[in-house]
Protein backbone atom coordinates (compact mmCIF):
# COMPACT_ATOMS: atom_id res chain seq x y z
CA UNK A 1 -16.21 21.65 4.75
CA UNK A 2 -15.85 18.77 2.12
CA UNK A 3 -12.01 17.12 1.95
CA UNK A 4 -13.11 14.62 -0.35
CA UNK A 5 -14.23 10.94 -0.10
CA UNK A 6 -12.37 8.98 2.89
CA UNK A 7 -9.50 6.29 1.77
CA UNK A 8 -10.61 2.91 1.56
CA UNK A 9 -8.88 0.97 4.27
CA UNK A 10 -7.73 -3.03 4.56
CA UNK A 11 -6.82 -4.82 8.15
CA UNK A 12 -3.69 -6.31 8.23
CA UNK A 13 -5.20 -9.85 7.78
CA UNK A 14 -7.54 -8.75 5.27
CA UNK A 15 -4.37 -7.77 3.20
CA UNK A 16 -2.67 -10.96 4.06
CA UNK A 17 -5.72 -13.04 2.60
CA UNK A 18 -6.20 -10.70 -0.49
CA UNK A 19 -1.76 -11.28 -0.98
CA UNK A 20 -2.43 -15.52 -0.46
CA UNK A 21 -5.11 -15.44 -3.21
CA UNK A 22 -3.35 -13.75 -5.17
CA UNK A 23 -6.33 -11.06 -5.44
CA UNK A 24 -3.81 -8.17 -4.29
CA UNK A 25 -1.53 -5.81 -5.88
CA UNK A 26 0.49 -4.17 -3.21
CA UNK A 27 2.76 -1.23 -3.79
CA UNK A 28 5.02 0.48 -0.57
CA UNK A 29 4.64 4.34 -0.94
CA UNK A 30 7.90 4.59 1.33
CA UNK A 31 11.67 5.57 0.33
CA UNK A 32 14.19 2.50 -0.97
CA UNK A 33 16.07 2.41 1.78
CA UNK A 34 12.91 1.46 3.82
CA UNK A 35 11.81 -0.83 1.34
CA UNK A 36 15.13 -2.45 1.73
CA UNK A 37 15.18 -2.57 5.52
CA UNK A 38 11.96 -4.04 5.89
CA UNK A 39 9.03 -4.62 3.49
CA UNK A 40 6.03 -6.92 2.84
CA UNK A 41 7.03 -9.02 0.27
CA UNK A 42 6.40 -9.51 -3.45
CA UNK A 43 4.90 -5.42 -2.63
CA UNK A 44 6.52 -3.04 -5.61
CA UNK A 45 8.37 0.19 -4.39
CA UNK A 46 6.91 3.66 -5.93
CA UNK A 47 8.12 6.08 -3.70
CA UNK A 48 5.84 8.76 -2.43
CA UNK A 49 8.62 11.52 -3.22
CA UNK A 50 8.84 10.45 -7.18
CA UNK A 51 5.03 9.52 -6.70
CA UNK A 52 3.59 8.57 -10.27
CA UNK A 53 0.07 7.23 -10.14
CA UNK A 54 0.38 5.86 -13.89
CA UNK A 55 2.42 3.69 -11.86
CA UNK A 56 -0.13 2.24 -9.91
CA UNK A 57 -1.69 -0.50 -12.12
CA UNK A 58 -3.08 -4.03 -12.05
CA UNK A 59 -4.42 -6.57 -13.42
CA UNK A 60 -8.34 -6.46 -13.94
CA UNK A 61 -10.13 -7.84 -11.25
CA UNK A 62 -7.32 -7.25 -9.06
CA UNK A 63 -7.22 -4.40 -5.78
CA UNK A 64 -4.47 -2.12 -5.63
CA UNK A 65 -3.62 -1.57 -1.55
CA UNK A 66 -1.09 0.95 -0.93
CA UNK A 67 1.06 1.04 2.72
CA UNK A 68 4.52 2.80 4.15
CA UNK A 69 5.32 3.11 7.40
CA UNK A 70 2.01 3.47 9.63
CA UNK A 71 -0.80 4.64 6.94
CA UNK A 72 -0.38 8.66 6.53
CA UNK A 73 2.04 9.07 3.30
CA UNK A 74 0.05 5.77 1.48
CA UNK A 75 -3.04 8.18 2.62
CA UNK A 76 -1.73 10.45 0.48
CA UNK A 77 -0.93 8.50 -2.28
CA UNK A 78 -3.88 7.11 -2.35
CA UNK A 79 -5.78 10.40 -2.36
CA UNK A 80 -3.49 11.26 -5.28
CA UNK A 81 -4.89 7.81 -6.48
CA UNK A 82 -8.68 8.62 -6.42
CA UNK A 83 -7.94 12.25 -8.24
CA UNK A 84 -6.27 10.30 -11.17
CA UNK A 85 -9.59 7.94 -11.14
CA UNK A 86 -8.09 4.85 -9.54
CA UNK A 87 -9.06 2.82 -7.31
CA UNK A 88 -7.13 1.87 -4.30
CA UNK A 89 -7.31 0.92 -0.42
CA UNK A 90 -4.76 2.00 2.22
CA UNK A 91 -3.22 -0.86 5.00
CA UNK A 92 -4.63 0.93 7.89
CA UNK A 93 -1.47 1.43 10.18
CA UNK A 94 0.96 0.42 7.46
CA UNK A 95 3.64 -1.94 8.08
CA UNK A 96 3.85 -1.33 11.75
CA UNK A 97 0.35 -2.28 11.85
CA UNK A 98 1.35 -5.74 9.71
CA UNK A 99 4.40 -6.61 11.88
CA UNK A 100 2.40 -6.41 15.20
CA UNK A 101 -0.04 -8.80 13.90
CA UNK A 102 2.61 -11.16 13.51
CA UNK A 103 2.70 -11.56 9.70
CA UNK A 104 6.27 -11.97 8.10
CA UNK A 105 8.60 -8.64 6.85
CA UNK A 106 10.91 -9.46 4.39
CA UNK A 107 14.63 -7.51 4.52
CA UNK A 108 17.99 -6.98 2.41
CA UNK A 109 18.19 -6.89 -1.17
């Protein structure tokens, strides 16, 4: 049975270098309040539950990585991504997957 081409996946590290050269877009796929509480920073909020792909853009020459929480609803998204014709990765195990490794969470407003 075919479920379609597998999501394209970045390491937690690999997204940190992409974010410090400035060669990532990074948009959290998870609900404001989560955003709020904790999120990787300069990453834009598009919600998974008002999910709008002609919201996912960059730059050219730019990658688009999606996360939330630990990888399944930016899975999704970024499934929804690849129907639409655009081309994005997923942060394999989200932002739980980024805080274990140590890298910096940004919170409040």
């Amino acid at each position: 049975m075919f479920f379609g081409k597998p999501v394209k996946t970045v390491s937690p590290r690999e997204l940190q270098m992409g974010l410090e050269s400035g060669d990532i877009v990074l948009f959290d796929v998870r609900e404001a309040n989560e955003h709020k509480s904790a999120r990787i920073e300069n990453s834009v909020l598009v919600p998974l539950s008002q999910f709008d792909t002609s919201k996912i853009t960059a730059t050219e020459g730019k990658k688009i990585v999606l996360y939330c929480q630990s990888g399944m609803r930016s899975g999704q998204a970024a499934k929804a991504c690849d129907k639409a014709g655009i081309e994005v990765s997923n942060l394999a195990g989200g932002i739980m997957a980024w805080h274990a490794n140590g890298l910096p969470v940004k919170s409040g407003a």
